[in-house]
N, C-alpha and C. Protein backbone atom coordinates (compact mmCIF):
# COMPACT_ATOMS: atom_id res chain seq x y z
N UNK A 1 82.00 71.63 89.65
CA UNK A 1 83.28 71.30 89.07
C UNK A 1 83.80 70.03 89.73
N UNK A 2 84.40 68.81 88.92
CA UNK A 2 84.74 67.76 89.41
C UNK A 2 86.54 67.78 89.01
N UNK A 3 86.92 66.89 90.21
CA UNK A 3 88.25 66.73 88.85
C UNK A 3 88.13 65.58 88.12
N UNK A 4 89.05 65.16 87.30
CA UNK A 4 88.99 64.43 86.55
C UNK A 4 90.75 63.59 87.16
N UNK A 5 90.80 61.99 86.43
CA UNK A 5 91.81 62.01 86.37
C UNK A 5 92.77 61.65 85.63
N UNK A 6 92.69 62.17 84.36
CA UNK A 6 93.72 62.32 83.14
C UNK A 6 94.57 63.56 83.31
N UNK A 7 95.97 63.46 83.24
CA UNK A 7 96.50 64.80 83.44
C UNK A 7 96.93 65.41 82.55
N UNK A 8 96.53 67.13 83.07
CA UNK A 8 96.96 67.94 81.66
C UNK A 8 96.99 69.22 82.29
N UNK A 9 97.32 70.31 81.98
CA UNK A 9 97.34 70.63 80.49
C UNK A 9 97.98 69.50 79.58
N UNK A 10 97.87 69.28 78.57
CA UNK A 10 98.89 68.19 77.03
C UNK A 10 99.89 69.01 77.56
N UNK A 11 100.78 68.34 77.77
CA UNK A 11 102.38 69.02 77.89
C UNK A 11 102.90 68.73 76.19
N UNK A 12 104.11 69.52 75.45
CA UNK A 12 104.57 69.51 74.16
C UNK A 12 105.02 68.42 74.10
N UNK A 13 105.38 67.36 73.49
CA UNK A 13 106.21 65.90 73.17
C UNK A 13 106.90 65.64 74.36
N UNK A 14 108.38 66.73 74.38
CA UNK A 14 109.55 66.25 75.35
C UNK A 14 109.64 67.32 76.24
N UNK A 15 108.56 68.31 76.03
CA UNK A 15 109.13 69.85 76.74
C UNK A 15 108.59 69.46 78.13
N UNK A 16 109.49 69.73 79.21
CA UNK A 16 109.59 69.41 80.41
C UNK A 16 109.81 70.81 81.41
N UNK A 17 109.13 71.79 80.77
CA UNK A 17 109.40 72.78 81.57
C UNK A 17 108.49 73.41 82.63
N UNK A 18 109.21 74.09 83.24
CA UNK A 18 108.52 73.91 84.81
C UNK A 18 107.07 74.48 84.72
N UNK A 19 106.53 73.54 86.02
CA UNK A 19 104.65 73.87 86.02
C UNK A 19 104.30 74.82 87.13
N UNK A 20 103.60 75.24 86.91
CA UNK A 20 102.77 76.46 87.82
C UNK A 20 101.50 75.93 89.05
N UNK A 21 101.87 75.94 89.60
CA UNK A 21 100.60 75.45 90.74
C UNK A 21 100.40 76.96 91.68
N UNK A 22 99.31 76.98 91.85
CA UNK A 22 98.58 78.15 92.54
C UNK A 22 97.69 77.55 93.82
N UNK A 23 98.01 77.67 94.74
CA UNK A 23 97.29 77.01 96.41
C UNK A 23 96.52 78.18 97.10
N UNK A 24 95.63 77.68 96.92
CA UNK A 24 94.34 78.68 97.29
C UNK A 24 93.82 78.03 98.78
N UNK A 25 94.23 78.56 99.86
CA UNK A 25 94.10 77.80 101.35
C UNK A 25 93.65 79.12 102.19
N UNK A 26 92.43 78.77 102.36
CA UNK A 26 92.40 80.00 103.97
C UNK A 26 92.34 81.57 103.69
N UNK A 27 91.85 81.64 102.19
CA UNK A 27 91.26 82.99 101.16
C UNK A 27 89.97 82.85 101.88
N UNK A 28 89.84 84.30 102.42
CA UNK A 28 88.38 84.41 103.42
C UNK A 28 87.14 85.02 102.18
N UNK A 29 87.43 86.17 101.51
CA UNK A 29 86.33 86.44 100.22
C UNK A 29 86.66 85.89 98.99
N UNK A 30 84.85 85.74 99.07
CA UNK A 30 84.71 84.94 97.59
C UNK A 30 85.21 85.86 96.46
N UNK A 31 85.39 86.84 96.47
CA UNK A 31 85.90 87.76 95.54
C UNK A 31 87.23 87.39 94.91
N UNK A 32 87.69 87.00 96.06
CA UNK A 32 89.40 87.24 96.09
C UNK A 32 89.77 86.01 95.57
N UNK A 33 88.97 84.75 96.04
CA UNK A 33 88.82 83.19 95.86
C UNK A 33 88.86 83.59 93.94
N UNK A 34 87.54 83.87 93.52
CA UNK A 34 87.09 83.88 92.13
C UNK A 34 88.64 84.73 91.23
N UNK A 35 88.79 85.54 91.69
CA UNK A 35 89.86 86.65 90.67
C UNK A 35 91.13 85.63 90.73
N UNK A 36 91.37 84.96 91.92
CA UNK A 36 92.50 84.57 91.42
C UNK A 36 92.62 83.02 90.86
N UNK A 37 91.42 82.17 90.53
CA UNK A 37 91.00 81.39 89.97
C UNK A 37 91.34 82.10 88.63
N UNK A 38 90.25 82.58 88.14
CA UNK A 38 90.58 83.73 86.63
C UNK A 38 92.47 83.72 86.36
N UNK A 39 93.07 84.38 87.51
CA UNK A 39 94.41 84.52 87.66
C UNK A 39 95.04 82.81 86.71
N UNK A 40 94.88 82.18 87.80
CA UNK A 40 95.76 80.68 87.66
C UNK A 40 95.68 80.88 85.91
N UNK A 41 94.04 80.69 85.58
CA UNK A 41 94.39 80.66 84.04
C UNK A 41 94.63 81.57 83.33
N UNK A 42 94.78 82.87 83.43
CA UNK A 42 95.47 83.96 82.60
C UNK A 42 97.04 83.70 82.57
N UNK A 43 97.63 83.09 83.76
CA UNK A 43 99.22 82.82 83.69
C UNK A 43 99.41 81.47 83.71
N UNK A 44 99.02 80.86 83.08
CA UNK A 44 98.93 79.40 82.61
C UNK A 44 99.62 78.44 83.88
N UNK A 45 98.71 78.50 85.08
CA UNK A 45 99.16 77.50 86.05
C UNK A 45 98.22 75.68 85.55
N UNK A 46 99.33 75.30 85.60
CA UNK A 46 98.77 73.68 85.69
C UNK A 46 97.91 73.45 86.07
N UNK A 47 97.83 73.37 87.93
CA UNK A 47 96.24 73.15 88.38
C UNK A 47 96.54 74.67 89.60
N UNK A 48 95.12 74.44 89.78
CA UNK A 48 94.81 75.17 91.35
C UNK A 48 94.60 73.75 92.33
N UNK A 49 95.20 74.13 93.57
CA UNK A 49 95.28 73.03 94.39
C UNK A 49 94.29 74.07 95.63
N UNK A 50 92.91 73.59 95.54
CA UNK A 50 92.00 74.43 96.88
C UNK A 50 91.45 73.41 97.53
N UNK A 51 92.03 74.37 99.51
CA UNK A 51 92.05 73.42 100.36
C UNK A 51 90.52 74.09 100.60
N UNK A 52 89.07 72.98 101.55
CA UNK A 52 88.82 73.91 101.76
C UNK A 52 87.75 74.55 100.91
N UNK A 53 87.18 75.69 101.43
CA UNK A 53 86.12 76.22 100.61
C UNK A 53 84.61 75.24 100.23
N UNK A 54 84.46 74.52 101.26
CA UNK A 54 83.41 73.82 101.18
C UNK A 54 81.85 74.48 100.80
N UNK A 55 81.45 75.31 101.77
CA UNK A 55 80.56 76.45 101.89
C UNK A 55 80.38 76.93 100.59
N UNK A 56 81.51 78.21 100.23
CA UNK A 56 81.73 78.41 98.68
C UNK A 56 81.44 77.92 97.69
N UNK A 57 81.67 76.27 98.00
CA UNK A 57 81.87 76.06 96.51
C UNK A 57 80.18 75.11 96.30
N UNK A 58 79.19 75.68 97.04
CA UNK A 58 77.75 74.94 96.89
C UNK A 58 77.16 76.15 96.40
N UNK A 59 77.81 77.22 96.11
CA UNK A 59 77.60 78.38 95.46
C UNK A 59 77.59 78.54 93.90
N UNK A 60 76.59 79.09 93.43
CA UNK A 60 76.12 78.59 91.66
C UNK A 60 77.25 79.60 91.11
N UNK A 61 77.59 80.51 91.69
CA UNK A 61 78.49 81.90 90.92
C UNK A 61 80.32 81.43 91.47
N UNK A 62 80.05 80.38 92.34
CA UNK A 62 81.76 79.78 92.70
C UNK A 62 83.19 80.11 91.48
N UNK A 63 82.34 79.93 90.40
CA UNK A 63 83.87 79.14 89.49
C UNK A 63 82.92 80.35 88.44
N UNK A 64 84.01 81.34 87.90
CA UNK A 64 84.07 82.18 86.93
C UNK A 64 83.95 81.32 85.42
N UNK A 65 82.77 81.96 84.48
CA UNK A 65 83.18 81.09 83.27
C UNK A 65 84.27 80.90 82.69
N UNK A 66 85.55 81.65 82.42
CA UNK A 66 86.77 81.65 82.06
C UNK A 66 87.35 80.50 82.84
N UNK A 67 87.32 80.02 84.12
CA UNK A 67 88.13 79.18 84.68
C UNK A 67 87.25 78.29 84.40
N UNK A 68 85.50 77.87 84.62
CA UNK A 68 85.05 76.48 84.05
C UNK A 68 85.60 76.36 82.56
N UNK A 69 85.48 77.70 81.68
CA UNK A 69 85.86 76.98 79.94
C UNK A 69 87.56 76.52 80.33
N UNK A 70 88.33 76.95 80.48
CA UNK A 70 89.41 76.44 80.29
C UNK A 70 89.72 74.61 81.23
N UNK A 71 89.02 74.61 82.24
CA UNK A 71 88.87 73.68 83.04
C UNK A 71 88.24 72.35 81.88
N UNK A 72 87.50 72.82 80.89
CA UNK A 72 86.14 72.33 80.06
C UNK A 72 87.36 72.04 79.32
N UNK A 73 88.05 73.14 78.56
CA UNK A 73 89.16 72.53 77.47
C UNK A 73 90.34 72.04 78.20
N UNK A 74 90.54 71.82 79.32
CA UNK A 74 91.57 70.90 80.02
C UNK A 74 92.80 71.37 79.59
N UNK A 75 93.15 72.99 79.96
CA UNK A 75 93.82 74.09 79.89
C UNK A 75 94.41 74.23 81.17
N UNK A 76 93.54 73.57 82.30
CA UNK A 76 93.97 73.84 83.75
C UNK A 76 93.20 73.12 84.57
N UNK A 77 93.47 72.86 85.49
CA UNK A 77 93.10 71.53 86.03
C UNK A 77 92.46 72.22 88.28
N UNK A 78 91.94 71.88 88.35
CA UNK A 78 91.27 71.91 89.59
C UNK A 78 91.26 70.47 90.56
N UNK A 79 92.05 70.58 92.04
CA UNK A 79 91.93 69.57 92.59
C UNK A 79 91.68 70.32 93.85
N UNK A 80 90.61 69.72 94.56
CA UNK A 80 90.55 69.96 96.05
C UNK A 80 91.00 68.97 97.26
N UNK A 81 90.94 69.67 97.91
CA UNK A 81 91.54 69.15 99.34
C UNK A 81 90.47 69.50 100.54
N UNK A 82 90.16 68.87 101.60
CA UNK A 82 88.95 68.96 102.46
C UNK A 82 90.35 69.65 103.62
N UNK A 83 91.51 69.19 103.76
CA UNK A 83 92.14 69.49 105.00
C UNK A 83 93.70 70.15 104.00
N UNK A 84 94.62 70.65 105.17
CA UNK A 84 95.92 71.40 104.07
C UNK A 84 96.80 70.00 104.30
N UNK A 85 96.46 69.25 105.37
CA UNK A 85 97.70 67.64 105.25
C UNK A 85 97.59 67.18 104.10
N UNK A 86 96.21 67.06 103.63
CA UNK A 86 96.13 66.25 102.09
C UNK A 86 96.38 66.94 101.30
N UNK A 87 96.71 68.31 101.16
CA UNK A 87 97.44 69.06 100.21
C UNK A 87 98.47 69.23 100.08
N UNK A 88 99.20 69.15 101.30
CA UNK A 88 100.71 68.83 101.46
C UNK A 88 101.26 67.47 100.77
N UNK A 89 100.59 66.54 101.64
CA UNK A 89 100.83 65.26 101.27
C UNK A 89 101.08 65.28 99.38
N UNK A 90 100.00 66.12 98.76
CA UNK A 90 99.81 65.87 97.08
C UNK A 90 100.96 66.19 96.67
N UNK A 91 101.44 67.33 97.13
CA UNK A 91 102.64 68.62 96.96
C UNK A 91 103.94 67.38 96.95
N UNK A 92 103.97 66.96 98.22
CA UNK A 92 105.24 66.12 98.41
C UNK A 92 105.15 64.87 97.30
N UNK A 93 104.19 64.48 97.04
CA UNK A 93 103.97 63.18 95.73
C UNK A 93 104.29 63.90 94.32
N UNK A 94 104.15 64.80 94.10
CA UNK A 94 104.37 65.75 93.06
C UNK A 94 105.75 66.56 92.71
N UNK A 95 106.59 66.70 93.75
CA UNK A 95 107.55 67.02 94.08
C UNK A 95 107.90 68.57 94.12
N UNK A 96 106.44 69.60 94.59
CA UNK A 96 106.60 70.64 93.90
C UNK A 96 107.75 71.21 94.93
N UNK A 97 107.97 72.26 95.12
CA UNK A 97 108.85 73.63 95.71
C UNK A 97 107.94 74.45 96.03
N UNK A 98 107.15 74.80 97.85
CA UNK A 98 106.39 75.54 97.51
C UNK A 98 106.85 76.75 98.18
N UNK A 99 106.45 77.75 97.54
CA UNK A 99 106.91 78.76 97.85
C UNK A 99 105.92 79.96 98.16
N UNK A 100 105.58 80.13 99.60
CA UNK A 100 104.45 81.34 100.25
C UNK A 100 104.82 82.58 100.00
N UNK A 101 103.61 83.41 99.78
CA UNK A 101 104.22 84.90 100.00
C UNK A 101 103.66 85.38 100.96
N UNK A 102 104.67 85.70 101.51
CA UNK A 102 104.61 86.42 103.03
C UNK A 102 105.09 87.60 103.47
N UNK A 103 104.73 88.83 104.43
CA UNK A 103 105.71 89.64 104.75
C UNK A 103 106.50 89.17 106.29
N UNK A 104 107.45 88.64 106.03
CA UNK A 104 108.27 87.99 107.21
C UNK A 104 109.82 87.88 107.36
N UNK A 105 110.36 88.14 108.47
CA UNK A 105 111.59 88.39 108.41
C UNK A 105 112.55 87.33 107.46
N UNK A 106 111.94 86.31 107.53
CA UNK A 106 112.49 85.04 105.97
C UNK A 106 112.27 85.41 105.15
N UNK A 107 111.40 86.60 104.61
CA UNK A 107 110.72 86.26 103.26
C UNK A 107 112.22 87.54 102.08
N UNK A 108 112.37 86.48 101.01
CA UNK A 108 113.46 87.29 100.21
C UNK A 108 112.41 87.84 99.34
N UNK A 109 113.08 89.20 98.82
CA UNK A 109 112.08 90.29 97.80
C UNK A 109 112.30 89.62 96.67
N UNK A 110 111.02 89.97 95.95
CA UNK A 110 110.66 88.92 94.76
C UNK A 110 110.77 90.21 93.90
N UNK A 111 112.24 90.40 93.17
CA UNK A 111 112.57 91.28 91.88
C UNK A 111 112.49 90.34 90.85
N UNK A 112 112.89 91.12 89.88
CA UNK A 112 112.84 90.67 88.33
C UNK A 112 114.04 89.10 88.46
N UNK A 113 114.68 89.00 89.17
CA UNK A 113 115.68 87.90 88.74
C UNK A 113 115.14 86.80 90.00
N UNK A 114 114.70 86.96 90.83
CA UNK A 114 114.20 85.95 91.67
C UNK A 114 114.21 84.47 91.20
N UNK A 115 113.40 84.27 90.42
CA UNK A 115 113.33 82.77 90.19
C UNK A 115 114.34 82.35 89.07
N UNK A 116 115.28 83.40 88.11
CA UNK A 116 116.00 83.62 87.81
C UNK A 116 117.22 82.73 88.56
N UNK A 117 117.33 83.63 89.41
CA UNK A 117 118.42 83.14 90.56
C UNK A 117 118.17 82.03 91.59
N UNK A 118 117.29 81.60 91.45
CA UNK A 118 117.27 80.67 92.27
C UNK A 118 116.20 78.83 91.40
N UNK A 119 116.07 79.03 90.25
CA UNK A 119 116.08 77.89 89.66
C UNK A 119 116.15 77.58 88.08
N UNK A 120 116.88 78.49 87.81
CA UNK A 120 117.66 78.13 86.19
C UNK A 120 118.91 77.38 86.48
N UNK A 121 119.23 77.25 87.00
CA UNK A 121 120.39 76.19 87.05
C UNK A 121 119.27 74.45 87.14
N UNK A 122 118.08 74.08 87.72
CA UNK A 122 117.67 73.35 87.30
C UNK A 122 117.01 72.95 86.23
N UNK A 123 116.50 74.10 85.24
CA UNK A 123 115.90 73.98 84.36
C UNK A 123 117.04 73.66 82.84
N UNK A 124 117.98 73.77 83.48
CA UNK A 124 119.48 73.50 82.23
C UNK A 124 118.91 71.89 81.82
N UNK A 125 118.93 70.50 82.52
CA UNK A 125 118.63 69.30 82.55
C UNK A 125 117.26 69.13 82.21
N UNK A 126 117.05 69.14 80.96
CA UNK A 126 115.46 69.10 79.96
C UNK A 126 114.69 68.13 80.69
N UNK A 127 115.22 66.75 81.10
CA UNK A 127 114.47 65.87 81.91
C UNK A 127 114.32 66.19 83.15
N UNK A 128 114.90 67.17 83.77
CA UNK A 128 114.38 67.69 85.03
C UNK A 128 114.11 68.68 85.29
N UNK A 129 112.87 69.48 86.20
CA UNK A 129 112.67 70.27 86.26
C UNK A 129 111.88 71.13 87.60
N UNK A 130 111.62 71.80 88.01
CA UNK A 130 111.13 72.53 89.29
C UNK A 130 110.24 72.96 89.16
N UNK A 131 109.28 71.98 89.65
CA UNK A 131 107.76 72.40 89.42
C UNK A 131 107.52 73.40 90.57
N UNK A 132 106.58 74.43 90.37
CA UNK A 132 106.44 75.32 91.57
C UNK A 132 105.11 75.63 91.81
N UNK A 133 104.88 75.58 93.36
CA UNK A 133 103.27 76.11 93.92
C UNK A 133 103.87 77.23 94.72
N UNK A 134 102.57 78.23 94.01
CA UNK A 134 102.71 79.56 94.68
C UNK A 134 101.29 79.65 95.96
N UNK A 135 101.42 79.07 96.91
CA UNK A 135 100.64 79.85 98.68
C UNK A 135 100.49 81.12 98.41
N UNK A 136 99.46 81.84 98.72
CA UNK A 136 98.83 83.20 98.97
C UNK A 136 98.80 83.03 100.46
N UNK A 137 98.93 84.54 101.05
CA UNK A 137 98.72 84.88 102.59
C UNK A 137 97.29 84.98 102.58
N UNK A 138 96.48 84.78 103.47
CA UNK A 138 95.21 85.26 103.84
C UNK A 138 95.35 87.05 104.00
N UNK A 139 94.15 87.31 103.49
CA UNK A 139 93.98 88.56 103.45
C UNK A 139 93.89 89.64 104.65
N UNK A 140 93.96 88.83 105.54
CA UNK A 140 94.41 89.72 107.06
C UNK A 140 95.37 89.22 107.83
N UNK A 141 95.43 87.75 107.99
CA UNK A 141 96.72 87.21 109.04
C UNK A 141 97.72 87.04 108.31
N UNK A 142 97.92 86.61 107.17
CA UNK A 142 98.49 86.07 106.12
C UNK A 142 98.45 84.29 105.95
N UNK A 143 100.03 84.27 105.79
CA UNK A 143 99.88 82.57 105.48
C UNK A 143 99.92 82.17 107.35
N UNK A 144 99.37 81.02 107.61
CA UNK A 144 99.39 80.60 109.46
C UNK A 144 100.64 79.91 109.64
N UNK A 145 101.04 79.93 110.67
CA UNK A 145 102.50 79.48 111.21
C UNK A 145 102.42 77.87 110.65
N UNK A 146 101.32 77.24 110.66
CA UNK A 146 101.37 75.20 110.51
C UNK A 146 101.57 75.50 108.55
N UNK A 147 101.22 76.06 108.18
CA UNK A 147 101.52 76.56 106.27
C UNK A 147 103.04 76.32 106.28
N UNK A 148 103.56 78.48 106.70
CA UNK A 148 104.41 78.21 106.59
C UNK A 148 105.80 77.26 106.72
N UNK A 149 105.79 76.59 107.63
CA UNK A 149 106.22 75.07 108.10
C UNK A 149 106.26 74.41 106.43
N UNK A 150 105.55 74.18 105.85
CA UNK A 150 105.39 73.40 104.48
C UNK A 150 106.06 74.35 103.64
N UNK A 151 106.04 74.94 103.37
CA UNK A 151 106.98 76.10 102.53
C UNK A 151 108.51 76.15 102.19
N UNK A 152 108.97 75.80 100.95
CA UNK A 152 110.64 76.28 101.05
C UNK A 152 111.08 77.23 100.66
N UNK A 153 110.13 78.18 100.75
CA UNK A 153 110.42 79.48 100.78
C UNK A 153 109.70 80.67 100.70
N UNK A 154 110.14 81.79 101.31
CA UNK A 154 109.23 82.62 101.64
C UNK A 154 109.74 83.96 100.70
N UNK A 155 108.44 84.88 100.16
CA UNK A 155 109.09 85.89 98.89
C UNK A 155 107.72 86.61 99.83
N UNK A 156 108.20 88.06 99.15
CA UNK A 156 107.35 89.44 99.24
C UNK A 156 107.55 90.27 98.22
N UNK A 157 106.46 90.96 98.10
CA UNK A 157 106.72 91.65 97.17
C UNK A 157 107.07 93.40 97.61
N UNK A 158 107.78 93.59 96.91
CA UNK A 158 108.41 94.88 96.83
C UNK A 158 107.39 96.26 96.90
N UNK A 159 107.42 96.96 97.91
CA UNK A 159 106.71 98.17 98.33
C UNK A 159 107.15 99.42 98.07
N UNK A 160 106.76 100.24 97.32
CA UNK A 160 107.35 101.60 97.72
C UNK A 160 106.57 102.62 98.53
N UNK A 161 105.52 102.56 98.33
CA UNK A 161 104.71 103.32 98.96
C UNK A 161 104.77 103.74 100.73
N UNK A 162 103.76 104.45 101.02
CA UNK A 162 103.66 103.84 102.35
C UNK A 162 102.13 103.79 103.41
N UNK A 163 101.45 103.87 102.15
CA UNK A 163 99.94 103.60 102.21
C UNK A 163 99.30 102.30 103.15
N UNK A 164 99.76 100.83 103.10
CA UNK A 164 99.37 100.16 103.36
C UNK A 164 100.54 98.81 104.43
N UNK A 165 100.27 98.17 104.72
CA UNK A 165 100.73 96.82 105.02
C UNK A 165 101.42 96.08 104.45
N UNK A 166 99.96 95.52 103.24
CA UNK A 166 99.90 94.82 102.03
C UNK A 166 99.39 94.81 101.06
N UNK A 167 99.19 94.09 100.19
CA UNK A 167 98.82 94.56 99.13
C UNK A 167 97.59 93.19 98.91
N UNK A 168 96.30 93.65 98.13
CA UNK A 168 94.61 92.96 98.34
C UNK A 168 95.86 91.32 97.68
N UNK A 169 94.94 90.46 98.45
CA UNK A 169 95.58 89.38 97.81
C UNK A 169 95.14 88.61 96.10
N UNK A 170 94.48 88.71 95.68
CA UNK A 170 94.15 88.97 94.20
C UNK A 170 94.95 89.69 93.50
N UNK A 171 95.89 91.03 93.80
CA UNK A 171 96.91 91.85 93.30
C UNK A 171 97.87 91.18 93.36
N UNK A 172 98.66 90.87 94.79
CA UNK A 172 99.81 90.12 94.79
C UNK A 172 99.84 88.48 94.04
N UNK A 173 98.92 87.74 93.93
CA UNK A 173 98.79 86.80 92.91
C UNK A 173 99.14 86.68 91.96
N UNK A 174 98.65 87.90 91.03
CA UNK A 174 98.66 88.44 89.88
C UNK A 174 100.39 88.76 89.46
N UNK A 175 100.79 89.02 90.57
CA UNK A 175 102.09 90.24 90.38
C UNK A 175 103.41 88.78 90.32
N UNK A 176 102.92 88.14 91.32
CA UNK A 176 103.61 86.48 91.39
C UNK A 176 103.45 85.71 90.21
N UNK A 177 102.39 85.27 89.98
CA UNK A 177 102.39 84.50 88.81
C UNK A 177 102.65 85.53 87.45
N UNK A 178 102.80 86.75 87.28
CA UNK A 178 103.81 87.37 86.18
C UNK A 178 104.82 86.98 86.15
N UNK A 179 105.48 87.14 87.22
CA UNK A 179 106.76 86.91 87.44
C UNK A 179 107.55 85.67 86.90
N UNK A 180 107.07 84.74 87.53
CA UNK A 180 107.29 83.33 87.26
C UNK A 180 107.10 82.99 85.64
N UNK A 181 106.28 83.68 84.81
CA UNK A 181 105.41 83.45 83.73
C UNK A 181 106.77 84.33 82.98
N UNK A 182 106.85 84.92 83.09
CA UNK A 182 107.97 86.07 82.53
C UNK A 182 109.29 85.35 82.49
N UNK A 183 110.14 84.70 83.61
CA UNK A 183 110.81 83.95 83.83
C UNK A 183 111.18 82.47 83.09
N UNK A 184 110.02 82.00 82.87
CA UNK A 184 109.58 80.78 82.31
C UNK A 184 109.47 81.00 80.71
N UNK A 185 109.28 81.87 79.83
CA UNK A 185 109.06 82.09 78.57
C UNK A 185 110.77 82.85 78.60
N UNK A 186 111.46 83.41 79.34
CA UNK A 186 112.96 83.58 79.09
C UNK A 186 113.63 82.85 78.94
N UNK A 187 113.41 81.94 79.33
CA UNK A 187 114.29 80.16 80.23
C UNK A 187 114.13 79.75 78.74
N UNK A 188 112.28 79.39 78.26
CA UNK A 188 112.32 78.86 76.99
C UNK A 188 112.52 79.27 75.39
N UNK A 189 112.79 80.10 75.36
CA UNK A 189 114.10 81.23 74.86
C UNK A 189 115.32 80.79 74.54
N UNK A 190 115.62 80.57 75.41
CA UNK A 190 117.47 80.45 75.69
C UNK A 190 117.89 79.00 75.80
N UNK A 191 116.46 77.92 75.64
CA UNK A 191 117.18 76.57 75.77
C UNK A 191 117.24 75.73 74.34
């Protein structure tokens, strides 16, 4: 997989509504790497931004056919990063908002109104808008203290149980980019 550099998804004429970025940094199984690749494009993220994964990705089974076809129809976009500075650095040229999920005494619970409440008041101004990258924790430490640092904000997801810690990181992905996706088709609804 290469990137390319024409950008896309085709956005609609004037529709300026907010983009989905998914940061795949410091995911230890290839399992978890692949499902949430699949993920990005089932909830229509812009690109995946993966730091990283060098090893992996000389691997023939790396990239799920669903994420090469959509990658192929330029549905979603793939950029790598060798270090997380040059992913930061992209983030800050891009202007995203990134936002880790973490379990940490910062981190606010990510309910149904979350992004609700905290960026529909930017999405009112059609020419402007809040692009967002969603950070995954690593599947045992979580996100590392030099990450979170880059982050403007920290979310968790809501537990009832009392089975576990956390939840496989491929699940919580999934449960995040609903969210946002759910949020984002309300917004364009109502404008």
């Amino acid at each position: 997989m290469s990137e390319r550099d024409n950008n896309y998804p085709k956005s609609k004429s004037q529709d300026r509504s907010p983009r989905l970025y998914l940061v795949i940094c410091n995911i230890q199984k290839i399992a978890n790497v692949k499902a949430m690749l699949v993920a990005g494009v089932a909830f229509g993220c812009t690109e995946i931004l993966m730091v990283g994964q060098e090893k992996n990705s000389q691997r023939k089974d790396m990239f799920p056919a669903p994420f090469q076809e959509a990658v192929q129809k330029e549905q979603i976009r793939l950029r790598r990063f060798a270090k997380w500075k040059e992913c930061v650095e992209y983030m800050e040229r891009q202007g995203l908002f990134l936002i880790g999920v973490e379990i940490d005494e910062k981190s606010r619970l990510l309910n149904d109104d979350y992004f609700h409440q905290n960026f529909s008041d930017t999405q009112k101004d059609h020419n402007r808008s809040t692009d967002i990258g969603i950070l995954m924790g690593n599947e045992g430490q979580g996100i590392q203290p030099a990450h979170i640092k880059n982050c403007s904000a920290l979310i968790r997801l809501p537990q009832w149980g009392s089975g576990t810690a956390s939840m496989n990181v491929n699940v919580a992905t999934n449960i995040v980019l609903y969210r946002f996706q759910k949020w984002k088709r309300k917004i364009q609804t109502t404008c």
